[in-house]
C-alpha atoms as a PDB file:
ATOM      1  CA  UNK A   1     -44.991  -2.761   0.940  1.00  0.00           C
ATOM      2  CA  UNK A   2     -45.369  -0.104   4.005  1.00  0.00           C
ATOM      3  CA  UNK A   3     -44.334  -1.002   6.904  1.00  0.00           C
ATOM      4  CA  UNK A   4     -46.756  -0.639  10.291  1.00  0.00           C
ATOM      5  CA  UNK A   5     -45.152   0.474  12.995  1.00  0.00           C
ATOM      6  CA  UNK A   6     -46.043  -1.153  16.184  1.00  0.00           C
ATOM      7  CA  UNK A   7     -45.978   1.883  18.407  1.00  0.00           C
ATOM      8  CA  UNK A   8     -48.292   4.006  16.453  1.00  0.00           C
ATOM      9  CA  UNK A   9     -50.749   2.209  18.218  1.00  0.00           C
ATOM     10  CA  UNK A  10     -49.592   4.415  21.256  1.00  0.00           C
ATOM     11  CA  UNK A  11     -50.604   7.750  18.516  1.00  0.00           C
ATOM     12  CA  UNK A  12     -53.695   6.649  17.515  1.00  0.00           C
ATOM     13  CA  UNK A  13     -55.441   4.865  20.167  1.00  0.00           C
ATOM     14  CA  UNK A  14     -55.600   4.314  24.036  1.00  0.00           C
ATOM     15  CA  UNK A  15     -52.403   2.585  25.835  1.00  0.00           C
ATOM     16  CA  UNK A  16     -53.558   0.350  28.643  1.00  0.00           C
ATOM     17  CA  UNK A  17     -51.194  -0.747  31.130  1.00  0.00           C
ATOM     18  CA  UNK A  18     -51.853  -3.513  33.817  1.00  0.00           C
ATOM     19  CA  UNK A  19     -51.032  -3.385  36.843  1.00  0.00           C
ATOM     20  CA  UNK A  20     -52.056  -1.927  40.817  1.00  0.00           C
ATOM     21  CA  UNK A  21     -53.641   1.129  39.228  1.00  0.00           C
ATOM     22  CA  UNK A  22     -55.412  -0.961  36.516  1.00  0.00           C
ATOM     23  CA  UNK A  23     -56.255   1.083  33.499  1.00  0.00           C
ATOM     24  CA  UNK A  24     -54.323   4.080  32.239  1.00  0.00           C
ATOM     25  CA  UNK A  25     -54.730   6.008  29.011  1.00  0.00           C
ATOM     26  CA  UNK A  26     -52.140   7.760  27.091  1.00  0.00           C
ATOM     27  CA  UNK A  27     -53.837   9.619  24.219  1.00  0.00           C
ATOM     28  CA  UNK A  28     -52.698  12.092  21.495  1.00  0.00           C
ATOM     29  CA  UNK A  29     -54.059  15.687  22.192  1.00  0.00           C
ATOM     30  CA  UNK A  30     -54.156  18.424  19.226  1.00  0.00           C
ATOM     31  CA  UNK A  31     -51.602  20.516  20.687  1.00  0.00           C
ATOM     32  CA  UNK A  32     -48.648  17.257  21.426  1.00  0.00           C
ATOM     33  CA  UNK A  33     -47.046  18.548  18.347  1.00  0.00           C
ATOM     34  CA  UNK A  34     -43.696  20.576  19.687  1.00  0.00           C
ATOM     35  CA  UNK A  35     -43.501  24.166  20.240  1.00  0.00           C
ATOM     36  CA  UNK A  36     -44.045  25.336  16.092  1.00  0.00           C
ATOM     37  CA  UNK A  37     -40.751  27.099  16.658  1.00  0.00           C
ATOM     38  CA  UNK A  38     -37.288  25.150  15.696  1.00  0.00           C
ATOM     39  CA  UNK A  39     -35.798  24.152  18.641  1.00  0.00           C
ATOM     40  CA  UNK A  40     -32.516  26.077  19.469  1.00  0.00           C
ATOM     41  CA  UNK A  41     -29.139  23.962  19.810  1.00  0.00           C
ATOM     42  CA  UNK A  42     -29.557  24.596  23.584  1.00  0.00           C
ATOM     43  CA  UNK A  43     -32.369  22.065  23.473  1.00  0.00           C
ATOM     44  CA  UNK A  44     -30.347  19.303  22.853  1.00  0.00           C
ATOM     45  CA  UNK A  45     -26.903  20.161  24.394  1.00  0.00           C
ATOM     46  CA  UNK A  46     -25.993  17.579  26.695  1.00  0.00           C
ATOM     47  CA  UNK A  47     -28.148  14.819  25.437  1.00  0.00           C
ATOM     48  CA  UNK A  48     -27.443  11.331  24.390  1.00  0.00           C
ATOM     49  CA  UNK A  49     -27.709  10.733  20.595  1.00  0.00           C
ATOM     50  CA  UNK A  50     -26.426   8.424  17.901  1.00  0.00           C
ATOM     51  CA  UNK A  51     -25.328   9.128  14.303  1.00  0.00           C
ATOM     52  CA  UNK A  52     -22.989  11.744  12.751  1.00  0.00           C
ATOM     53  CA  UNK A  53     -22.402  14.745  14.851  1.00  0.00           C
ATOM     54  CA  UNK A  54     -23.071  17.032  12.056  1.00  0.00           C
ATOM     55  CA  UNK A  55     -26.337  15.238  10.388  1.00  0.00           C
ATOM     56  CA  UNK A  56     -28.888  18.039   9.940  1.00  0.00           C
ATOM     57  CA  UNK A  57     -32.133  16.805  11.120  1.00  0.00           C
ATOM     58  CA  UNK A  58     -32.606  15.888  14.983  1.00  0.00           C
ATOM     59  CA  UNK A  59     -35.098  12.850  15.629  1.00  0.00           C
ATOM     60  CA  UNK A  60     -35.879  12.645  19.257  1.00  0.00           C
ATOM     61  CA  UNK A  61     -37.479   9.785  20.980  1.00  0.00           C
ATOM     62  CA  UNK A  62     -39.250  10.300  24.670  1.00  0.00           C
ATOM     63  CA  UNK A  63     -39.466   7.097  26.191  1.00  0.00           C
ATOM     64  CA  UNK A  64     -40.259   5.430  29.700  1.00  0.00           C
ATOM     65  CA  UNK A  65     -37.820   2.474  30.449  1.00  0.00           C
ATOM     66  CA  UNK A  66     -41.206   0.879  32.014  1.00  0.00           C
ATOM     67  CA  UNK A  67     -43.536   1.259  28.627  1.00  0.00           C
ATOM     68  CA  UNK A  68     -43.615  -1.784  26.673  1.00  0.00           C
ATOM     69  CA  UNK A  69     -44.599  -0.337  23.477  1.00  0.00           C
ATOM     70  CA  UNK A  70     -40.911   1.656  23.656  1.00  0.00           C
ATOM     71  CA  UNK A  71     -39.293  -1.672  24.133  1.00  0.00           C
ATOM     72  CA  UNK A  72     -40.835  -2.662  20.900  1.00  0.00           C
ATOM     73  CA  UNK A  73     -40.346   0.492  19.442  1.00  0.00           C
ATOM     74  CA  UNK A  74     -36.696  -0.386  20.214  1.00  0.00           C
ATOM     75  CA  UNK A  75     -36.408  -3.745  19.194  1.00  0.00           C
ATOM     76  CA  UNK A  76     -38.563  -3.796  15.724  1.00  0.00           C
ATOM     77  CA  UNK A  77     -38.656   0.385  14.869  1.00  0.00           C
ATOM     78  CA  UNK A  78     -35.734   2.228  15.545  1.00  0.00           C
ATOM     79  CA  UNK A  79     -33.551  -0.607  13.799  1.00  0.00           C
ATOM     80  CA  UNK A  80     -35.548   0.727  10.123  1.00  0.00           C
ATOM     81  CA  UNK A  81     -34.428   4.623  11.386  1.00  0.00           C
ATOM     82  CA  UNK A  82     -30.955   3.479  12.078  1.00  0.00           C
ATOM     83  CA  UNK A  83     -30.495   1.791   8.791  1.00  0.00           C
ATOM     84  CA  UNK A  84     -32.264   4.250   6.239  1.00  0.00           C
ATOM     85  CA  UNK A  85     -31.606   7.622   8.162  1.00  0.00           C
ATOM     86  CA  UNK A  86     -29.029   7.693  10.785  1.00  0.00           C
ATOM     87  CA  UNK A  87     -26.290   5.170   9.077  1.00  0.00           C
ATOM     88  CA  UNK A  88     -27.024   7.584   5.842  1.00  0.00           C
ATOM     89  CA  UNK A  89     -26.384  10.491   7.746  1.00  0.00           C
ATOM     90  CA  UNK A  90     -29.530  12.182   7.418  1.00  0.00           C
ATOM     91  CA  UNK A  91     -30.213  12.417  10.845  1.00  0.00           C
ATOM     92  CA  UNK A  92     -29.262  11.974  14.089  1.00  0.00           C
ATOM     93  CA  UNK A  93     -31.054  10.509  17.491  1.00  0.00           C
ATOM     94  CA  UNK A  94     -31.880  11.387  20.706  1.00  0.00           C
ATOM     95  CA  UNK A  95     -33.626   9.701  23.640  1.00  0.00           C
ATOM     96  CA  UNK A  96     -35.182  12.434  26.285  1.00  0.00           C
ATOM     97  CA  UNK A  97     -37.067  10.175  29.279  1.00  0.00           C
ATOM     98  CA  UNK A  98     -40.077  10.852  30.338  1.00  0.00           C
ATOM     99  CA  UNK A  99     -40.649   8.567  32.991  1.00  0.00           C
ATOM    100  CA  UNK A 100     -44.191   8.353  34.243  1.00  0.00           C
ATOM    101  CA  UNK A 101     -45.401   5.023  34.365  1.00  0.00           C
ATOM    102  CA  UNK A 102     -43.813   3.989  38.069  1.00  0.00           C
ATOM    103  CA  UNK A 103     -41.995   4.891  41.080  1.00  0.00           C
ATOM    104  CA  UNK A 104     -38.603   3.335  39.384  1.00  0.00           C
ATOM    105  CA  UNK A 105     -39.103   4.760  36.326  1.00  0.00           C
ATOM    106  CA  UNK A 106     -37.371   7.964  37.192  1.00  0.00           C
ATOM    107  CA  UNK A 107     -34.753   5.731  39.573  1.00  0.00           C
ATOM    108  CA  UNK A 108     -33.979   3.848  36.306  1.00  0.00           C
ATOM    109  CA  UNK A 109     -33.893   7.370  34.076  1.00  0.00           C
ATOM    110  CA  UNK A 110     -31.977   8.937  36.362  1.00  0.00           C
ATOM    111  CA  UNK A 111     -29.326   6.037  36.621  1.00  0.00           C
ATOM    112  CA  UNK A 112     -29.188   5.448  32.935  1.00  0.00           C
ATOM    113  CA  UNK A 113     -28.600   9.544  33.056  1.00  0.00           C
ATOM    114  CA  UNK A 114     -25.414   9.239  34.880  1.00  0.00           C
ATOM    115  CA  UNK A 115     -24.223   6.481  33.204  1.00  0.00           C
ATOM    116  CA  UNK A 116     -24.039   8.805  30.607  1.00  0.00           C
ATOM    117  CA  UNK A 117     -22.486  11.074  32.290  1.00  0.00           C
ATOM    118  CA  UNK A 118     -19.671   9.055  33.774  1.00  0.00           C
ATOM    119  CA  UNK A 119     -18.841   6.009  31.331  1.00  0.00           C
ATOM    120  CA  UNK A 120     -20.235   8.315  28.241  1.00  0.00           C
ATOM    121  CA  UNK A 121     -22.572   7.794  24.922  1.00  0.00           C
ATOM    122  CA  UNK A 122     -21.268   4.408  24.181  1.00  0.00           C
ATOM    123  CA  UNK A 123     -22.312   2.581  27.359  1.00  0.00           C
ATOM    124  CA  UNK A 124     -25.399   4.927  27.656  1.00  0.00           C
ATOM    125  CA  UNK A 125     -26.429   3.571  24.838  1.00  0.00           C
ATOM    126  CA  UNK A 126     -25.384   0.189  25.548  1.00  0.00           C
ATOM    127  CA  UNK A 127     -27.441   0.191  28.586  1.00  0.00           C
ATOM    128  CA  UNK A 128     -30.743   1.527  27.483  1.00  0.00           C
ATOM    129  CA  UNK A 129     -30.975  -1.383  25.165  1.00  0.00           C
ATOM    130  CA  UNK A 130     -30.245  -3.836  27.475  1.00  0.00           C
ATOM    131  CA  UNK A 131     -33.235  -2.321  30.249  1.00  0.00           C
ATOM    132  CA  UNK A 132     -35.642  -2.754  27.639  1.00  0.00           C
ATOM    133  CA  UNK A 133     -34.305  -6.203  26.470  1.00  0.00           C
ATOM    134  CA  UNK A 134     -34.256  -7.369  30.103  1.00  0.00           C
ATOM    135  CA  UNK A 135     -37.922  -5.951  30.594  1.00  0.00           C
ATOM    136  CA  UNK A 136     -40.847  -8.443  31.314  1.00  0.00           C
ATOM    137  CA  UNK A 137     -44.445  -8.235  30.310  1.00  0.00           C
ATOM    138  CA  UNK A 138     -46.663  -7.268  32.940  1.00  0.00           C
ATOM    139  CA  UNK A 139     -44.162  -5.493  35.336  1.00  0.00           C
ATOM    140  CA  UNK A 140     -45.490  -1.630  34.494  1.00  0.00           C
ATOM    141  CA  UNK A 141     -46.302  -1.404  38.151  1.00  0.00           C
ATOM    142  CA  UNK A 142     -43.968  -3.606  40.052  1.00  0.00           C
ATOM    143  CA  UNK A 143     -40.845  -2.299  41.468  1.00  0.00           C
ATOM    144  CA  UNK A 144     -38.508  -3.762  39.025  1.00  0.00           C
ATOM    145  CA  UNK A 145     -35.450  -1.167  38.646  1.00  0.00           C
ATOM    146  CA  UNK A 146     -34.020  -0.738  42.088  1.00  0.00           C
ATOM    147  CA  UNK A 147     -30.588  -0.210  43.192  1.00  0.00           C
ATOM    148  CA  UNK A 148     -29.180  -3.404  42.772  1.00  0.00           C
ATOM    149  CA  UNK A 149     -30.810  -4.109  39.451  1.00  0.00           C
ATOM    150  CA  UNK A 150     -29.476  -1.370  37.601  1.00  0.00           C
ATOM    151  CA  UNK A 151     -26.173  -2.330  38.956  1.00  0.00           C
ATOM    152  CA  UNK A 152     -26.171  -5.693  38.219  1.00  0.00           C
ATOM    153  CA  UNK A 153     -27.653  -5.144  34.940  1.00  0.00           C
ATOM    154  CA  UNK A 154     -24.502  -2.444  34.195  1.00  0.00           C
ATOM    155  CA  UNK A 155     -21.913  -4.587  35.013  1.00  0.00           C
ATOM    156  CA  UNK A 156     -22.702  -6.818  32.327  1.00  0.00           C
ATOM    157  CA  UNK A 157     -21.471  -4.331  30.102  1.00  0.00           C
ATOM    158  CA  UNK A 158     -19.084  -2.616  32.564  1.00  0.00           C
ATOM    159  CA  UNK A 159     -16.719  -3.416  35.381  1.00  0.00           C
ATOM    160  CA  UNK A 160     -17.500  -3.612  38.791  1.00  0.00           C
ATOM    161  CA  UNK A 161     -15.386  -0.733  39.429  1.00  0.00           C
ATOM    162  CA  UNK A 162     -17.368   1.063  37.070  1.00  0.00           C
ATOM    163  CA  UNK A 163     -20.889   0.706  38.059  1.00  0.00           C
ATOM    164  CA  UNK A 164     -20.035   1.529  41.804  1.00  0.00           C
ATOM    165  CA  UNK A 165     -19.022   4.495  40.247  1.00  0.00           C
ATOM    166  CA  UNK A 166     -22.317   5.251  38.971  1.00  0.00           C
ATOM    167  CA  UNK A 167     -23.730   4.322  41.802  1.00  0.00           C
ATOM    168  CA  UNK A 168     -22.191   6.853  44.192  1.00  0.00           C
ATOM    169  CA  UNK A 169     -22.913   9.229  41.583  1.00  0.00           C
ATOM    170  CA  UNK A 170     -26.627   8.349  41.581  1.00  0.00           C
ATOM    171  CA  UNK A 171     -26.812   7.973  45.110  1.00  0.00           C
ATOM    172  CA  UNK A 172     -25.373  11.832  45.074  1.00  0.00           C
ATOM    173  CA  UNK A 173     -28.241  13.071  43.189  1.00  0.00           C
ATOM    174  CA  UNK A 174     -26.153  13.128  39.916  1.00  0.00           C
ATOM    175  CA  UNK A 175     -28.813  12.760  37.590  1.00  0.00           C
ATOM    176  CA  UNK A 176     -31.774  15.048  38.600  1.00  0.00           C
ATOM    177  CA  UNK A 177     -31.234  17.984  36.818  1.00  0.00           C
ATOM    178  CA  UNK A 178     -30.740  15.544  33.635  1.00  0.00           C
ATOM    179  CA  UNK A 179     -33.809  14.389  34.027  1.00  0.00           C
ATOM    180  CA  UNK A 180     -35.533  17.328  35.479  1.00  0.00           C
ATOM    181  CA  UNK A 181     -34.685  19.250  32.042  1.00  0.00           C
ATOM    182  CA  UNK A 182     -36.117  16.439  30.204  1.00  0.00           C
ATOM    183  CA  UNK A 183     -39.430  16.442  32.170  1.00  0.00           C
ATOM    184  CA  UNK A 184     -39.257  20.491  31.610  1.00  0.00           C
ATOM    185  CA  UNK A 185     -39.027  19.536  27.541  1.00  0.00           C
ATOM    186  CA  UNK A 186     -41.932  17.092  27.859  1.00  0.00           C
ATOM    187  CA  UNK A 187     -44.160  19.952  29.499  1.00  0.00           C
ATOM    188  CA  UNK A 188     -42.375  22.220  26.963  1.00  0.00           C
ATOM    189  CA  UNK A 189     -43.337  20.062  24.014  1.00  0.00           C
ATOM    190  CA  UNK A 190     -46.870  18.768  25.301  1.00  0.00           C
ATOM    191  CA  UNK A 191     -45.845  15.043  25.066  1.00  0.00           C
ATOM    192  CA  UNK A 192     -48.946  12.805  26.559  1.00  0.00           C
ATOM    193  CA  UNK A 193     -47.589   9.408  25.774  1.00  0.00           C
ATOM    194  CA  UNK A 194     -44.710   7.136  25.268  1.00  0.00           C
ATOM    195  CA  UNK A 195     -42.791   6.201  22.418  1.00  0.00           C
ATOM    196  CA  UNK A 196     -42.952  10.539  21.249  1.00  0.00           C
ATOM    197  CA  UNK A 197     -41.553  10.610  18.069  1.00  0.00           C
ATOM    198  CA  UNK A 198     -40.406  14.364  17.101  1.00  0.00           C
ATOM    199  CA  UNK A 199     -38.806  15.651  13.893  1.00  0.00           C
ATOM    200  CA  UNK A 200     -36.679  18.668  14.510  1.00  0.00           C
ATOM    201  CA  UNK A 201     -39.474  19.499  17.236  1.00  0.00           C
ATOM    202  CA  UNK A 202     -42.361  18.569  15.161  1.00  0.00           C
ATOM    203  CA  UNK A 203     -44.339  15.650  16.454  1.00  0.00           C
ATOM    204  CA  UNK A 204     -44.445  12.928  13.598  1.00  0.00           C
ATOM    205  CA  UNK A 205     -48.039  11.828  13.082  1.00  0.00           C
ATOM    206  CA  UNK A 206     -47.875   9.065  10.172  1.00  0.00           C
ATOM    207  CA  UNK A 207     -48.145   5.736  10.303  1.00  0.00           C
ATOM    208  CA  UNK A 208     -45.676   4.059   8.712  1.00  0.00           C
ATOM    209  CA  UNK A 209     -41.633   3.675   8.111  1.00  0.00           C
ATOM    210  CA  UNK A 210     -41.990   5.416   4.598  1.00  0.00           C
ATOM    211  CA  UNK A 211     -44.390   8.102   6.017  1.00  0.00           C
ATOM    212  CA  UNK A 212     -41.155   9.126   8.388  1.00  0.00           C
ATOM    213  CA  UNK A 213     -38.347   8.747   6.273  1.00  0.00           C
ATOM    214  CA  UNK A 214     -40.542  10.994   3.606  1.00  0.00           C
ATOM    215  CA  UNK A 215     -41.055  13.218   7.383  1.00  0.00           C
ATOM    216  CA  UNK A 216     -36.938  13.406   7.633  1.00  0.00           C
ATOM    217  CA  UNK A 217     -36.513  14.071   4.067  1.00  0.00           C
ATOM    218  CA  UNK A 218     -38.814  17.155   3.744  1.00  0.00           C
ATOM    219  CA  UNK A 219     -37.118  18.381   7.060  1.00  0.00           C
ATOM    220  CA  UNK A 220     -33.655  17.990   5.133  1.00  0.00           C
ATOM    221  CA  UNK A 221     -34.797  20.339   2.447  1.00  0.00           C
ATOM    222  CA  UNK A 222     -36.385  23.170   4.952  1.00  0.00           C
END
């Protein structure tokens, strides 16, 4: 049986968020489909990624820590990629923010950026589960991720030592340019919405687990 993915609701239709600014739309456009040209291995120096270092194809998620639909992208979706394509080593994983929906949606990208940077992939990776576990329905436009959030919510995972760390770091402006050459790959790219799917820079358009892993496959062969 195929598998619908929850998120491809976010590719085929109109996302509406609640909150002080109501209604907002995040639609597909004809040209959110990646550059046509392979992306060079500058494009994803630096980034966070899981799977084998030398799997051939590149999946790369864009994703707002504030978009529901990425949290369930997270929870119910990306478990099927990990399992049939990144544990097989056909591919490996990236998550590039774009954070658009809220004020502390670049705070929390940002933060999550130098936790990368100073505690490494592992607790990256860590962490930007537990931000979308933690999130609540209905918060889009609150300010949920400030200061002391993202701390506390690190040092379940790290020591106190350790997130102040990150914090001075953060507080130091640490992880702008991070995210600053993500936004610059969003504009570069034409993403519109959140959860972006791409396939060694071509958007995926299916609908379906199969319809990607048959996506990864043919990109394997190219």
């Amino acid at each position: 049986m195929k598998k619908p993915w929850i998120w491809m609701l976010v590719f085929l239709g109109i996302v509406v968020i609640a909150g002080i600014i109501g209604v907002y739309a995040a639609t597909n456009s004809d040209d959110d489909t990646g550059s046509g040209d392979a992306p060079s291995a500058d494009t994803y120096e630096g980034q966070p990624y899981l799977g084998d270092e030398d799997a051939e194809v590149k999946i790369v998620e864009f994703g707002d820590y504030k978009c529901p639909y990425c949290k369930d992208f997270t929870a119910n979706t990306y478990p099927l990629i990990d399992k049939d394509l990144i544990q097989t080593g056909k591919a490996k994983f990236y998550f590039v923010n774009y954070p658009f929906i809220h004020e502390d949606s670049k705070r929390s990208a940002e933060f999550a950026e130098v936790v990368y940077q100073e505690l490494g992939n592992e607790t990256f990776w860590e962490f930007h589960d537990l931000l979308y576990e933690k999130q609540n329905p209905g918060e889009e436009q609150e300010e949920v991720y400030t200061e002391d959030y993202l701390v506390e919510t690190l040092e379940s995972i790290a020591s106190e030592e350790e997130a102040q760390t990150v914090l001075e770091a953060y507080q130091n402006g640490e992880g702008e340019d991070a995210v600053e050459r993500d936004l610059d790959l969003v504009k570069e790219w034409g993403v519109t919405s959140t959860p972006a799917l791409f396939i060694d820079g071509e958007r995926f358009e299916g609908s379906t687990h199969e319809d990607f892993v048959q996506a990864v496959e043919e990109a394997q062969g190219e």
